[in-house]
C-alpha atoms as a PDB file:
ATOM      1  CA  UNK A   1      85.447 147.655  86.937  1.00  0.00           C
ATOM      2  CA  UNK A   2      86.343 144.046  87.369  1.00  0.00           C
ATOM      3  CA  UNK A   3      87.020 142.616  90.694  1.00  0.00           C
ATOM      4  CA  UNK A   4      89.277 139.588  91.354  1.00  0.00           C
ATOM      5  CA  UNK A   5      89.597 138.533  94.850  1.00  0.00           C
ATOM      6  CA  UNK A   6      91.862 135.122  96.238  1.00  0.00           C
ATOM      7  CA  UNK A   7      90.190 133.183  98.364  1.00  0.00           C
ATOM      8  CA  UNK A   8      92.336 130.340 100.932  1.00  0.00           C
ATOM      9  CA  UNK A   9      89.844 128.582 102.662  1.00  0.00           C
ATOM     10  CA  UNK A  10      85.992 128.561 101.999  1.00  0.00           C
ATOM     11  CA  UNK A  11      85.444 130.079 105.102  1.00  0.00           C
ATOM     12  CA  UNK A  12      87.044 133.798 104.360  1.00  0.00           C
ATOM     13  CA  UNK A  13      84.965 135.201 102.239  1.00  0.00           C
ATOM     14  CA  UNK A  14      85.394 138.766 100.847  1.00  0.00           C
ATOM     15  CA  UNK A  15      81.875 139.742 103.059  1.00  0.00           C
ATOM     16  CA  UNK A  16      80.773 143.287 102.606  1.00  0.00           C
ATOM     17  CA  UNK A  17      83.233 143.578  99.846  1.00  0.00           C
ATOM     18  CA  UNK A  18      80.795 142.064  97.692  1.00  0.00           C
ATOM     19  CA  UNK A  19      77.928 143.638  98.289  1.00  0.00           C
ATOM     20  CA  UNK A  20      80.255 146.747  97.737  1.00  0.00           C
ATOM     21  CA  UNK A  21      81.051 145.322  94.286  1.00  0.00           C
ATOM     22  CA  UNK A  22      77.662 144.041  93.507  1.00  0.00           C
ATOM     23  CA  UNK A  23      76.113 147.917  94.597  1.00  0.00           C
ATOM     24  CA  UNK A  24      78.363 149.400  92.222  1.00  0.00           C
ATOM     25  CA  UNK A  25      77.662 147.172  89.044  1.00  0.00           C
ATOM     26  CA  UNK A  26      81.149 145.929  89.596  1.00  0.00           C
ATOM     27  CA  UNK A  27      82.126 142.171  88.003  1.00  0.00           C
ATOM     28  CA  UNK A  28      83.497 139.847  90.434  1.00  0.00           C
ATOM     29  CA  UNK A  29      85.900 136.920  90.114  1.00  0.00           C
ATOM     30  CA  UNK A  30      87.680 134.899  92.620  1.00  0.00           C
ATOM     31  CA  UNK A  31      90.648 132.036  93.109  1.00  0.00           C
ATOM     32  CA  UNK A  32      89.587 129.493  95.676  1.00  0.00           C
ATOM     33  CA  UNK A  33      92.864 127.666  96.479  1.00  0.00           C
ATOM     34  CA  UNK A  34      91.710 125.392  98.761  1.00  0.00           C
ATOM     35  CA  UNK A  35      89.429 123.966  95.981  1.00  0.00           C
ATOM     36  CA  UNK A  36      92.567 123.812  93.226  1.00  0.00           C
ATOM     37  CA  UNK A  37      90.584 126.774  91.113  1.00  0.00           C
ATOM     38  CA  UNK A  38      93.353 128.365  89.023  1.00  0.00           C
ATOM     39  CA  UNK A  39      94.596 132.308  88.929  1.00  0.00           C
ATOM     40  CA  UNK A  40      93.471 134.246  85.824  1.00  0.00           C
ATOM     41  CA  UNK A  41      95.532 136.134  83.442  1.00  0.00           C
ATOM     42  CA  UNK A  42      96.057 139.724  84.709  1.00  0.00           C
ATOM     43  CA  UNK A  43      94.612 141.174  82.348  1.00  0.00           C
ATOM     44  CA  UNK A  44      91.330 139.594  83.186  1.00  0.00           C
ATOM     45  CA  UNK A  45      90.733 142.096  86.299  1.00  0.00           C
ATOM     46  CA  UNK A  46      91.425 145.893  87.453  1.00  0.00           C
ATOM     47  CA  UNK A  47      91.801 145.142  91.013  1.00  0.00           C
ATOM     48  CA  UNK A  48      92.557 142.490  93.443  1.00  0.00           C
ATOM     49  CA  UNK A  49      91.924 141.964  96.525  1.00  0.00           C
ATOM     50  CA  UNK A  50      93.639 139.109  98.945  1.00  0.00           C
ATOM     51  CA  UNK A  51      91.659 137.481 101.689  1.00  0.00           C
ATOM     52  CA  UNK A  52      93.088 135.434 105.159  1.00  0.00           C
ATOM     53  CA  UNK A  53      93.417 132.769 106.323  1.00  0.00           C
ATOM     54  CA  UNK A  54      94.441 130.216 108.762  1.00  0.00           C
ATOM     55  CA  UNK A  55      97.973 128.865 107.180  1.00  0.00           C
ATOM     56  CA  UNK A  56     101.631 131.055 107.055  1.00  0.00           C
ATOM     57  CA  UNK A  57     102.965 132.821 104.473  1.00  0.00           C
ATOM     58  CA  UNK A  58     105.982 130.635 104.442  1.00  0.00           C
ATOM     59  CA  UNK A  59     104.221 127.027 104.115  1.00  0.00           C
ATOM     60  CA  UNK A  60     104.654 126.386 100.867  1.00  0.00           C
ATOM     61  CA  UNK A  61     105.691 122.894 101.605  1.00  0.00           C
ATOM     62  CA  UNK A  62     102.247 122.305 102.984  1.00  0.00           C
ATOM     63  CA  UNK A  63     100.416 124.519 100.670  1.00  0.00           C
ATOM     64  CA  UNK A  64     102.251 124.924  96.872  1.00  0.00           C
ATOM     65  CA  UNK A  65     100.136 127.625  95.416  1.00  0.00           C
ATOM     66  CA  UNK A  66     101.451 129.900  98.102  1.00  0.00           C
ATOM     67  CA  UNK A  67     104.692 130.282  95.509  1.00  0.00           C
ATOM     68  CA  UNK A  68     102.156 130.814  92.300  1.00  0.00           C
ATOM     69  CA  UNK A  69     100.306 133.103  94.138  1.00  0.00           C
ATOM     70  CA  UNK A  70     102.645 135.273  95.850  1.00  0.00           C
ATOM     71  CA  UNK A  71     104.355 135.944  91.940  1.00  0.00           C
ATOM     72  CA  UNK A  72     100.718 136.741  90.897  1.00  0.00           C
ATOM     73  CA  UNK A  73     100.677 139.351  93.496  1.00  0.00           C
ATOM     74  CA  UNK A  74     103.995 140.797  92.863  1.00  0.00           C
ATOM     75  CA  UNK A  75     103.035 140.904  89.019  1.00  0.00           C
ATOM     76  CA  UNK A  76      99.897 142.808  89.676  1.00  0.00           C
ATOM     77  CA  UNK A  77     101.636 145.603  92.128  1.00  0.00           C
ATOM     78  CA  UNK A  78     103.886 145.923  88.939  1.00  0.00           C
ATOM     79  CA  UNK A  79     101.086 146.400  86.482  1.00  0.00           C
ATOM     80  CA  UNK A  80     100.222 149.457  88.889  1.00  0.00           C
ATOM     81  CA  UNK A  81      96.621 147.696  89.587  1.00  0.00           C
ATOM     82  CA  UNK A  82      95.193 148.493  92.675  1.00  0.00           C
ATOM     83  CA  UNK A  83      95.624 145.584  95.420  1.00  0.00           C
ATOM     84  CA  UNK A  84      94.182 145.313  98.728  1.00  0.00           C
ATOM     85  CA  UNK A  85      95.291 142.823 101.286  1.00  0.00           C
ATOM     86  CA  UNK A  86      93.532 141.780 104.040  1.00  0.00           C
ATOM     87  CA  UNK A  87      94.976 139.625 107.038  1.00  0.00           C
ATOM     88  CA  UNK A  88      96.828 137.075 105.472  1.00  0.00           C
ATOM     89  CA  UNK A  89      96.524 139.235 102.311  1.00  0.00           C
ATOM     90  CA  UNK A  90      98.720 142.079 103.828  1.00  0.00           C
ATOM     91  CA  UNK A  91     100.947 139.360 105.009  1.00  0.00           C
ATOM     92  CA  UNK A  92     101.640 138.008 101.609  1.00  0.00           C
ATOM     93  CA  UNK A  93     101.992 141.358 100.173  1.00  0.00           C
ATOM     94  CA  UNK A  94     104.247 142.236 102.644  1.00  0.00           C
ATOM     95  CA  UNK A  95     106.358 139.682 102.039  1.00  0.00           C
ATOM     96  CA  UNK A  96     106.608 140.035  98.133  1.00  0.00           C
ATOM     97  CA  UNK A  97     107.542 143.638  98.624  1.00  0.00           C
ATOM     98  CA  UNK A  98     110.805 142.828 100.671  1.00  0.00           C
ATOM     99  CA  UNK A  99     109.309 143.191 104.085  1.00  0.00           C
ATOM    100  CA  UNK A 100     109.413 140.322 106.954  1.00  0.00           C
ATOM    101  CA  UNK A 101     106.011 138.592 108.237  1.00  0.00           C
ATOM    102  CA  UNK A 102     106.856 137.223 111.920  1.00  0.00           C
ATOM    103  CA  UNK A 103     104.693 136.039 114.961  1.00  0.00           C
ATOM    104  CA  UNK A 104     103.496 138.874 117.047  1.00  0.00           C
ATOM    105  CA  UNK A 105     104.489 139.226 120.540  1.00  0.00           C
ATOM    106  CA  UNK A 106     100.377 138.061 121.614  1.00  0.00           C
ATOM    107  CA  UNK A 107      97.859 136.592 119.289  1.00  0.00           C
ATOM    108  CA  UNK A 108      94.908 139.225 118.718  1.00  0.00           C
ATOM    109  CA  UNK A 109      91.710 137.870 118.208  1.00  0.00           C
ATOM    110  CA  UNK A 110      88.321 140.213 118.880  1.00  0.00           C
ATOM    111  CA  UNK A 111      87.366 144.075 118.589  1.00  0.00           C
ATOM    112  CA  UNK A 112      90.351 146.220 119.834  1.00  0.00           C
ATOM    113  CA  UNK A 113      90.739 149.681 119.101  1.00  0.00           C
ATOM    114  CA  UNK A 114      93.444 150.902 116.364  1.00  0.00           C
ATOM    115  CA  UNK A 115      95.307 154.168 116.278  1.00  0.00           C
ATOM    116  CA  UNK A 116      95.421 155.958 112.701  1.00  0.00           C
ATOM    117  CA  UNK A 117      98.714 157.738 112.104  1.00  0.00           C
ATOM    118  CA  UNK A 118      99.504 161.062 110.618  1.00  0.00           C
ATOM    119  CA  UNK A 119      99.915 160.287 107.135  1.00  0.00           C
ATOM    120  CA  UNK A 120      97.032 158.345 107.497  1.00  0.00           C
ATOM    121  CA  UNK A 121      94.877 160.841 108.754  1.00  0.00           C
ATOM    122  CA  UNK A 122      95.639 163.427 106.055  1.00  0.00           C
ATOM    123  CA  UNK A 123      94.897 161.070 103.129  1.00  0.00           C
ATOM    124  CA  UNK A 124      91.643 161.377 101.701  1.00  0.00           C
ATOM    125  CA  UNK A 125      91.324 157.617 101.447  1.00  0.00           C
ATOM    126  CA  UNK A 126      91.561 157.254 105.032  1.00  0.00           C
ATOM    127  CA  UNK A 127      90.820 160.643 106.467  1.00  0.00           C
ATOM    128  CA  UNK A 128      86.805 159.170 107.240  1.00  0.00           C
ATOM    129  CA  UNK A 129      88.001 157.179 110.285  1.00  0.00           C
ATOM    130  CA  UNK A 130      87.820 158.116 113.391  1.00  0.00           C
ATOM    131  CA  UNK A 131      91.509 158.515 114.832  1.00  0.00           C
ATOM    132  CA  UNK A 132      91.214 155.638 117.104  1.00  0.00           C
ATOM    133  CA  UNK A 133      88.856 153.048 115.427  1.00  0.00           C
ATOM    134  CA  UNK A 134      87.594 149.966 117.096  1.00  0.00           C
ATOM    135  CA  UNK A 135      88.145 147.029 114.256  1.00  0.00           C
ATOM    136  CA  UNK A 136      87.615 143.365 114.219  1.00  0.00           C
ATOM    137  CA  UNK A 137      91.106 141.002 114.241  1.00  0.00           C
ATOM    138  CA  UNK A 138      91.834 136.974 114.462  1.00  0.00           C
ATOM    139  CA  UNK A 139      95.485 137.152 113.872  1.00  0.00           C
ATOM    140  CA  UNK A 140      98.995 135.705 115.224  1.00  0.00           C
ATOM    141  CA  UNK A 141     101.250 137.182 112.970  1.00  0.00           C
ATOM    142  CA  UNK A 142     102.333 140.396 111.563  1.00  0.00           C
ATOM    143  CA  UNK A 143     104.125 142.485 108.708  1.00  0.00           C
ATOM    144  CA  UNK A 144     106.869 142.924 111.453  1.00  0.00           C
ATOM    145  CA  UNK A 145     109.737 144.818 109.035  1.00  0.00           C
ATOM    146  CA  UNK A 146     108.452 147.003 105.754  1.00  0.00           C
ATOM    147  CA  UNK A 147     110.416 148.377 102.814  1.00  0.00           C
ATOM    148  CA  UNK A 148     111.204 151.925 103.313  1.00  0.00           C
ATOM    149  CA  UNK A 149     109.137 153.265 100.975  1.00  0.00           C
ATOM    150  CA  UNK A 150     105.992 151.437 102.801  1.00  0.00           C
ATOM    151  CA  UNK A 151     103.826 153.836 104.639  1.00  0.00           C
ATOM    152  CA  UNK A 152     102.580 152.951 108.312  1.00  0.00           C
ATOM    153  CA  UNK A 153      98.728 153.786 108.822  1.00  0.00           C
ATOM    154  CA  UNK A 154      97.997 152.215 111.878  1.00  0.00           C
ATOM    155  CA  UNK A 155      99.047 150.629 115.528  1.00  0.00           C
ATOM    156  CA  UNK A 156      97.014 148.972 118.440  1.00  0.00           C
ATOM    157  CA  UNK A 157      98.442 148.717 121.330  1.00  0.00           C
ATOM    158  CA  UNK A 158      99.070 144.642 120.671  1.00  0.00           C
ATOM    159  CA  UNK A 159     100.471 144.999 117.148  1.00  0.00           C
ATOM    160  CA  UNK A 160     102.618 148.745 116.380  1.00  0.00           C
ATOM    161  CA  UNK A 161     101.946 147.617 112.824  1.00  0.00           C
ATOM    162  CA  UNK A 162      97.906 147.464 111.867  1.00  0.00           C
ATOM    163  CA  UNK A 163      98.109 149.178 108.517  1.00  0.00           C
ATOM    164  CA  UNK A 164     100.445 150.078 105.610  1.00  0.00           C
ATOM    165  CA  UNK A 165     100.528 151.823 101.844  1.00  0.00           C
ATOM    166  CA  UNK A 166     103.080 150.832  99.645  1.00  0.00           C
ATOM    167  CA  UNK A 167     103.372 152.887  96.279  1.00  0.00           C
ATOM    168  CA  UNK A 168     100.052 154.956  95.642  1.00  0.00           C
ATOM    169  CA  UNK A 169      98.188 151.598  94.383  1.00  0.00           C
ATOM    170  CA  UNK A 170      98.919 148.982  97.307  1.00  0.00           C
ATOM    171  CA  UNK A 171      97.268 148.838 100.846  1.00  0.00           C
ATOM    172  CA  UNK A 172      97.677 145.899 103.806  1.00  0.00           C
ATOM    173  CA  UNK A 173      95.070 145.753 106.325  1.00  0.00           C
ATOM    174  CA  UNK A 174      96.196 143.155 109.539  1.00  0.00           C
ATOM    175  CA  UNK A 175      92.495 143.598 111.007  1.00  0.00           C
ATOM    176  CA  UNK A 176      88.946 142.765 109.133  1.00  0.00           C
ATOM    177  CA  UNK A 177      86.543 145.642 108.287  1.00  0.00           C
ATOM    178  CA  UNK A 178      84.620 143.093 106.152  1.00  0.00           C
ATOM    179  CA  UNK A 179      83.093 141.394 108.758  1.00  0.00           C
ATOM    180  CA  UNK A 180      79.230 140.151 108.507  1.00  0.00           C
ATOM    181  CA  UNK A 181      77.632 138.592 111.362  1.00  0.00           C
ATOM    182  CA  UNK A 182      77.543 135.601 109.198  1.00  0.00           C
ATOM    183  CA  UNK A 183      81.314 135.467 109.154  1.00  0.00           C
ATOM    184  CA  UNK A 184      81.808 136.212 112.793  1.00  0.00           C
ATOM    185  CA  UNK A 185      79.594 133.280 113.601  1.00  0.00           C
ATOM    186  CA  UNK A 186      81.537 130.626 111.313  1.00  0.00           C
ATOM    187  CA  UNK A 187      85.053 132.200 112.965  1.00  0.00           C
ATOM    188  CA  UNK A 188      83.788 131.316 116.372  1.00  0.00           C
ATOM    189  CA  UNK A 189      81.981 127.976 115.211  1.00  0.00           C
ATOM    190  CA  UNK A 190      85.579 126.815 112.989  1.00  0.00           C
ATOM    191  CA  UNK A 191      88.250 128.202 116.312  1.00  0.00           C
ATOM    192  CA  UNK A 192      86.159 127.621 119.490  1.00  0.00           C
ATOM    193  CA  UNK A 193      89.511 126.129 120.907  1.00  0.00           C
ATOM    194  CA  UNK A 194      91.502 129.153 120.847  1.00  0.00           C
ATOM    195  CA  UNK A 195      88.408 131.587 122.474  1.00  0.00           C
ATOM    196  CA  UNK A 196      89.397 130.968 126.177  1.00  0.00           C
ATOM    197  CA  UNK A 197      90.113 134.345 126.687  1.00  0.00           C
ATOM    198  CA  UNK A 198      93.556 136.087 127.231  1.00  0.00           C
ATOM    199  CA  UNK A 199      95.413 139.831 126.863  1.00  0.00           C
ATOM    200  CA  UNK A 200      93.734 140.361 123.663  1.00  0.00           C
ATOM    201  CA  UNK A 201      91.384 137.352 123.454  1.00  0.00           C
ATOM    202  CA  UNK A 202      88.090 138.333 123.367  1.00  0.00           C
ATOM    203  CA  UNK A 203      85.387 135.393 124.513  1.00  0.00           C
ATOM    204  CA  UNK A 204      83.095 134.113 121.576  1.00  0.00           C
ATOM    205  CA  UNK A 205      79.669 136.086 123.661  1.00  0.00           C
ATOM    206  CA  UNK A 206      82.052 139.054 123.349  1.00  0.00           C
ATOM    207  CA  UNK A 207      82.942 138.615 120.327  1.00  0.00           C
ATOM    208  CA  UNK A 208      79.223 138.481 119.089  1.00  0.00           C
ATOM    209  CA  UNK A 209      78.318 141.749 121.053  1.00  0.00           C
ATOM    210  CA  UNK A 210      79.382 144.311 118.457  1.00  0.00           C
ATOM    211  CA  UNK A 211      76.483 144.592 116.190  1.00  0.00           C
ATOM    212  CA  UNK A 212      77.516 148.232 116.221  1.00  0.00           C
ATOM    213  CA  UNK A 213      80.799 148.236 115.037  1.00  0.00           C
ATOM    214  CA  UNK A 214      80.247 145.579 112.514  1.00  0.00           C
ATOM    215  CA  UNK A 215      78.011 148.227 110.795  1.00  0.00           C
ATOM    216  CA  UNK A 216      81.097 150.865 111.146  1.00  0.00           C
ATOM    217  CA  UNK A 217      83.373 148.688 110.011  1.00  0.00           C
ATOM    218  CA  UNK A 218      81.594 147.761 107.013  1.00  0.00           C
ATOM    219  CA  UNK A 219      80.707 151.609 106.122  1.00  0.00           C
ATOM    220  CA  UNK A 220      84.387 152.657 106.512  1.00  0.00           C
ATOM    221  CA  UNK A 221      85.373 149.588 103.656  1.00  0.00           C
ATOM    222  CA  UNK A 222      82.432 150.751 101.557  1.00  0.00           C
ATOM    223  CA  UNK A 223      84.160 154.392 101.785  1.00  0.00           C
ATOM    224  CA  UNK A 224      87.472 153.603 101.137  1.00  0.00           C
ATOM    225  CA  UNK A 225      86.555 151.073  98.164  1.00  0.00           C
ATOM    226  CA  UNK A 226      84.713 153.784  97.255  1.00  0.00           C
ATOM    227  CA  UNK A 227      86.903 156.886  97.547  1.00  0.00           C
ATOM    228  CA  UNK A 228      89.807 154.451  95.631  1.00  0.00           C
ATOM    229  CA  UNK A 229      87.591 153.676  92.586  1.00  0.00           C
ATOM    230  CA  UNK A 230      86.926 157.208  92.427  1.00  0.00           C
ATOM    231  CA  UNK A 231      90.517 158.030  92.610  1.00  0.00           C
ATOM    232  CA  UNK A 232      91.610 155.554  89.794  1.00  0.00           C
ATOM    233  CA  UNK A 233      88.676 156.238  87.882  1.00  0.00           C
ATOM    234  CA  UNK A 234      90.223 160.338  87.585  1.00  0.00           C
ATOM    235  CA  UNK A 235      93.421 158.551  87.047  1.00  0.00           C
ATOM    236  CA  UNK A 236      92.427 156.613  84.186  1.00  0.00           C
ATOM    237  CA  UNK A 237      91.067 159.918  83.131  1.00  0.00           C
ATOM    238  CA  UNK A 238      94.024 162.178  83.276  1.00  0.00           C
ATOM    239  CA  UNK A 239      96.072 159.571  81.349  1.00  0.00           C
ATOM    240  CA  UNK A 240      93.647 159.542  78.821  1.00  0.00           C
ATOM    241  CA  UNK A 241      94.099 162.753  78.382  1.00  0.00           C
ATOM    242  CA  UNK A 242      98.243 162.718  78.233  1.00  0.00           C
ATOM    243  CA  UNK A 243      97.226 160.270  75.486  1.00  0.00           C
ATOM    244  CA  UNK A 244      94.833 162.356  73.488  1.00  0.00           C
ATOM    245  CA  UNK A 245      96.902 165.377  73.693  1.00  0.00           C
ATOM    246  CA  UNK A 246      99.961 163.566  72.791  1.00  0.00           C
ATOM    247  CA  UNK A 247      98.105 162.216  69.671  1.00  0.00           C
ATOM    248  CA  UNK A 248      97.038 165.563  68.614  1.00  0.00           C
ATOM    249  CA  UNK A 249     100.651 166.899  68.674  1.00  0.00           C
END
């Protein structure tokens, strides 16, 4: 399987999505924008997978590949591949699918717990997580309005919108299970300004005290980027199959 992933600043790395991809013999690829790299053809990768970052959806004026990039992502939902967006990631998705992306009522930044819903808790991609998870987020925006056939996953009490599906093939995360202690440390060290505490502002000693969760967080990605390869992969499979029988007819 080959593994694109688009990357905004140097800073926001994919994390414990590589070593995910690099466990599982899995090629990976990425689009740095902030160092002008350019987007590949789409049929150079299977899946893609959209990091954050600090900048709005809607700067284009500041930041031009925000236009290229947002038609790359709406191409590859129509080509059915599997996309994952993370943070900024879900954002832009979001957006290309017809939904709105607006400030949320109190910046989030720090481990707070999220709620799974129903319909996530009886899909077998998601049914691993404890109901109420504790999960890492740095955000100050939100998929505020989704399509109707978007599917809600998750809430905090902060943000009523943590987590969507869209399709069988598409999936917005607001929060960060990709952490690494690495990346939590060059968060803190890049923002110190905005860590003086608030509602849902965690301090940067408070921030660094969840060696534990950063451990769950990254085993509940590894699951669900496994349990979706495995559920493409039997996919692929069955349509293989509609192909070989329709051959033989």
């Amino acid at each position: 399987m080959r593994l694109h992933y688009l990357q905004h600043i140097e800073l926001e790395s994919p994390g414990s999505i590589l070593h995910w991809a690099e466990s599982h013999g899995h090629s990976v690829t990425r689009t740095l924008f902030s160092a002008g790299e350019s987007l590949p053809d789409q049929t150079d990768f299977d899946w893609l997978v959209i990091m954050g970052g600090p900048m709005n959806i809607y700067e284009e004026e500041h930041y031009p590949w925000l236009s290229a990039e947002k038609a790359f992502i709406r191409e590859a939902i129509d080509l059915a591949k599997p996309v994952l967006g993370i943070c900024l990631g879900s954002q832009l998705i979001a957006d290309v699918i017809g939904g709105r992306v607006t400030a949320n009522p109190l910046p989030e930044i720090g481990w707070w717990p999220i709620v799974w819903t129903e319909d996530a808790q009886t899909n077998p991609l998601f049914s691993h997580f404890p109901a109420t998870s504790v999960v890492f987020h740095w955000h100050y925006d939100t998929f505020s309005v989704l399509p109707p056939d978007a599917k809600i996953l998750a809430a905090s009490t902060a943000c009523r919108q943590q987590a969507f599906s869209y399709r069988d093939h598409v999936f917005g995360f607001q929060f960060h299970l990709e952490n690494t202690d690495e990346l939590l440390k060059g968060y803190i060290e890049a923002s110190p300004e905005v860590l003086s505490g608030g509602e849902y502002i965690q301090l940067p000693d408070e921030i660094l005290a969840h060696p534990d969760d950063v451990t769950a967080n990254q085993a509940w990605m590894d699951t669900f980027l496994s349990r979706l390869e495995e559920k493409f992969a039997s996919k692929d499979k069955d349509q293989e199959g509609e192909r070989d029988g329709a051959c033989r007819l």
